[in-house]
N, C-alpha and C. Protein backbone atom coordinates (compact mmCIF):
# COMPACT_ATOMS: atom_id res chain seq x y z
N UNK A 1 88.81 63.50 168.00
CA UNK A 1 88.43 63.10 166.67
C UNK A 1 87.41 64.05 166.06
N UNK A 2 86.23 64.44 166.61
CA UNK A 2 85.64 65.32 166.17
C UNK A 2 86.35 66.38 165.90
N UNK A 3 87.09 67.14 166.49
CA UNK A 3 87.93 68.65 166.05
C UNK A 3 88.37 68.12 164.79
N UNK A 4 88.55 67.12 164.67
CA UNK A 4 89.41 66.83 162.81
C UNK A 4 88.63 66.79 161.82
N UNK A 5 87.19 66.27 162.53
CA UNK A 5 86.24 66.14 161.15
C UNK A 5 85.85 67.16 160.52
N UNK A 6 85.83 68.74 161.01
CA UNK A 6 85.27 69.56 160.23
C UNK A 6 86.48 70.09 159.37
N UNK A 7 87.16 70.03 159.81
CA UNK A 7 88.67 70.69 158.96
C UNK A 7 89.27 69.59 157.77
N UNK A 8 89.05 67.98 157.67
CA UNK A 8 89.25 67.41 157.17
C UNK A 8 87.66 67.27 155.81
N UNK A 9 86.86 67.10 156.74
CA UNK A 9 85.81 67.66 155.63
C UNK A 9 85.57 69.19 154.75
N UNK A 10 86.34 69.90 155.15
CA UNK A 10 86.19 70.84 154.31
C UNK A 10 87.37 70.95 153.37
N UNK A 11 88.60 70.45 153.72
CA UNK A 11 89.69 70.23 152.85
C UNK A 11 89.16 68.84 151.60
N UNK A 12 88.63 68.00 152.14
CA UNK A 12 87.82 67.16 151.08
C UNK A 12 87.06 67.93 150.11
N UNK A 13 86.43 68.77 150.75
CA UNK A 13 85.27 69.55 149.82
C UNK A 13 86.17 70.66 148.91
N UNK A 14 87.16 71.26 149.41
CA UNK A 14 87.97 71.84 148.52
C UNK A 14 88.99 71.48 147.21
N UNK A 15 89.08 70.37 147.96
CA UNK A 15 89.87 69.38 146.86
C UNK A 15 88.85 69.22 145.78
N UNK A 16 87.89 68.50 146.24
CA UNK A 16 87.06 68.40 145.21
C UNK A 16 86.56 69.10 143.92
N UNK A 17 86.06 70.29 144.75
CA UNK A 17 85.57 71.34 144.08
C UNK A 17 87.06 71.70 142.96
N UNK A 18 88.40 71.83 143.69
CA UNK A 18 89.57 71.52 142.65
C UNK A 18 89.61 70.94 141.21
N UNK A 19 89.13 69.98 141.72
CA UNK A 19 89.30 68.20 140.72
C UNK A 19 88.52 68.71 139.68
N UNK A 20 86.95 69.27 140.27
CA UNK A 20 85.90 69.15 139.22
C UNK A 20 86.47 70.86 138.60
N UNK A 21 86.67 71.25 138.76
CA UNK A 21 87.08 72.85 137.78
C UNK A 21 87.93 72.55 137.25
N UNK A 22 89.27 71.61 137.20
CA UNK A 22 89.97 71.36 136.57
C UNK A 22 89.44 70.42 135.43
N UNK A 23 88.58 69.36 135.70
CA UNK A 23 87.64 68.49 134.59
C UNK A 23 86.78 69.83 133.63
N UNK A 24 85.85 70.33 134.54
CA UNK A 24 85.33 71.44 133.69
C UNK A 24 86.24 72.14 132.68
N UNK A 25 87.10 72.51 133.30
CA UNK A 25 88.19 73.33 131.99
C UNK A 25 88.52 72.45 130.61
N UNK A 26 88.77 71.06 131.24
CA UNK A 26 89.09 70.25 129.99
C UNK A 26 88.21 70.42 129.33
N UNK A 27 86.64 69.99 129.89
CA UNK A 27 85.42 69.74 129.06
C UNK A 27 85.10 70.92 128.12
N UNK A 28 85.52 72.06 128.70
CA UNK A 28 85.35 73.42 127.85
C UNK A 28 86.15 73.63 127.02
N UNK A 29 87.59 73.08 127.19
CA UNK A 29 88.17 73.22 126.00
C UNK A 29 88.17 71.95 124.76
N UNK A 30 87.71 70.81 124.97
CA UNK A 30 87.29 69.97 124.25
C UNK A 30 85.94 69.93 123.73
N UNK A 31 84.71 70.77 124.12
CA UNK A 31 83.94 71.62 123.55
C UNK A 31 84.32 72.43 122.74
N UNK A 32 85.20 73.00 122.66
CA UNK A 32 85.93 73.89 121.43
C UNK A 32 86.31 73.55 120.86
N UNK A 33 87.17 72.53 120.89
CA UNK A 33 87.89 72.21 119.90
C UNK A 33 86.65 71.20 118.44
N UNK A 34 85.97 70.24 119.62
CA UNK A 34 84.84 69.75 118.64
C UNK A 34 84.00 70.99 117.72
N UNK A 35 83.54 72.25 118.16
CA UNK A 35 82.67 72.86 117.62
C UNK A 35 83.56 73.11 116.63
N UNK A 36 84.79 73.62 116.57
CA UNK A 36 85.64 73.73 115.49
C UNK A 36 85.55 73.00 114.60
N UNK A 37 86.09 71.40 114.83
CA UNK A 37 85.71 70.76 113.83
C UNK A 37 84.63 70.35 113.06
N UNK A 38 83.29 70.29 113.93
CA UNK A 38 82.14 70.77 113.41
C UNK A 38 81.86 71.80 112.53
N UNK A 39 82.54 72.56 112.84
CA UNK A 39 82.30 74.13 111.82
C UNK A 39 83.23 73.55 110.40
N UNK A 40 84.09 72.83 111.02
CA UNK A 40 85.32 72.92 109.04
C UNK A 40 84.33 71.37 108.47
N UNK A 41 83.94 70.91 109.15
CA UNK A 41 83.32 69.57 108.70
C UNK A 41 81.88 70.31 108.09
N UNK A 42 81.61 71.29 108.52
CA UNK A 42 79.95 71.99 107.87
C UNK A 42 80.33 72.68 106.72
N UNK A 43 81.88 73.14 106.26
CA UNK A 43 82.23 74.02 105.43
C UNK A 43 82.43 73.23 104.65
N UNK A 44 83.06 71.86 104.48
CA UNK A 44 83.52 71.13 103.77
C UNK A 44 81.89 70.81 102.87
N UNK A 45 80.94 70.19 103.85
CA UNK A 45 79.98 69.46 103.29
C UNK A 45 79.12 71.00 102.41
N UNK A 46 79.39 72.09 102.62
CA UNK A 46 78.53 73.12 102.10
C UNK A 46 79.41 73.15 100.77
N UNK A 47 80.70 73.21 101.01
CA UNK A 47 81.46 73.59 99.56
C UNK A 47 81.19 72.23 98.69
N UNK A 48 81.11 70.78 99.11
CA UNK A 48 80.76 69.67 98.30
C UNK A 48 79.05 69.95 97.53
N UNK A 49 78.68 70.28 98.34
CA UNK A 49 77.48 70.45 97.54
C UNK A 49 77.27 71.47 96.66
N UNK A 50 77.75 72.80 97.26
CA UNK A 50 77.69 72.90 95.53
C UNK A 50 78.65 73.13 94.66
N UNK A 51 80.12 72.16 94.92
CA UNK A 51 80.60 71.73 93.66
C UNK A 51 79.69 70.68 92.75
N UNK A 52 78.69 69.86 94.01
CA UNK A 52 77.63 68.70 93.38
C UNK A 52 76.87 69.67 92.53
N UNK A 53 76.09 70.65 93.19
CA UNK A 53 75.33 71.50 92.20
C UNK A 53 75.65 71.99 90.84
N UNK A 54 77.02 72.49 91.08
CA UNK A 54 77.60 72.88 89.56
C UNK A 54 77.98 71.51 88.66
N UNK A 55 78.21 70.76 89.12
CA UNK A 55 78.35 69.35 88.21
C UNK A 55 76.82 69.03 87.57
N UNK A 56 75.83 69.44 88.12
CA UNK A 56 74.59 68.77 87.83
C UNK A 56 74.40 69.39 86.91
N UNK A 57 74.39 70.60 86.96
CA UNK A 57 73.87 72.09 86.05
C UNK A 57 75.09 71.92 84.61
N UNK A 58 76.61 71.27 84.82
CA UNK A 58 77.34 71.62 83.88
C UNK A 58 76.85 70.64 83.26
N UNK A 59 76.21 68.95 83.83
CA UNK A 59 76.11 67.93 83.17
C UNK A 59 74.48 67.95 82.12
N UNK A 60 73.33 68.73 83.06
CA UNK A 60 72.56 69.22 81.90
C UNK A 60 72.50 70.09 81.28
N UNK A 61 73.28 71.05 81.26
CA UNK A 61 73.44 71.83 80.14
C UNK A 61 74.36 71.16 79.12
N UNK A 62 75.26 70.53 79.12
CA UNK A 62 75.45 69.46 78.18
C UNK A 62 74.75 68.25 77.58
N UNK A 63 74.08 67.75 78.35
CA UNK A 63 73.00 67.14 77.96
C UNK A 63 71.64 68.08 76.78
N UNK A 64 71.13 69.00 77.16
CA UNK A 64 70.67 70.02 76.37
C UNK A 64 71.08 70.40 75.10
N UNK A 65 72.48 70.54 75.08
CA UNK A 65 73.47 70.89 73.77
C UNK A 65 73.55 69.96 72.98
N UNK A 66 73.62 68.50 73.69
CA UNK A 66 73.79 67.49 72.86
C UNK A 66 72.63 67.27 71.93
N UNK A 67 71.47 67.26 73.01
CA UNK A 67 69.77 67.21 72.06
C UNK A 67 70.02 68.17 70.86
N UNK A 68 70.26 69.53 71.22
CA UNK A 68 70.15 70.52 70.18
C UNK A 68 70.45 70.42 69.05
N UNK A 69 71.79 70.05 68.99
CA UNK A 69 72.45 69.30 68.36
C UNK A 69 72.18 68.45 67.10
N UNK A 70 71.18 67.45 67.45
CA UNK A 70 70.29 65.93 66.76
C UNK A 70 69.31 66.88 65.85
């Protein structure tokens, strides 16, 4: 029984070490894929704002024109 335990414990430990590099790979590529969407979700909210900005600026400079106007 002993002659089995070191050869069976190290095939455990190999497996293992298997299992977890194969998890790691997922985790790295599902790290990517999130930062991605992070990045188009940061582009989105940068281009909303300043379409917000130009709405503000088109809405008082109309506001301005209108005073002028009176």
């Amino acid at each position: 029984m002993k002659e089995l335990f070191a050869p069976i414990l190290i095939t455990l430990l190999v497996v293992a070490m298997v299992v977890q590099g194969i998890f790691l790979e997922k985790a790295q590529h599902m790290t990517g894929e999130a930062l991605e969407i992070a990045g188009k979700w940061q582009e989105a909210y940068t281009e909303l704002q300043e379409d917000y900005s130009q709405a503000v600026e088109k809405i008082e400079q109309l506001e301005y024109e209108l005073r002028s106007e009176e």
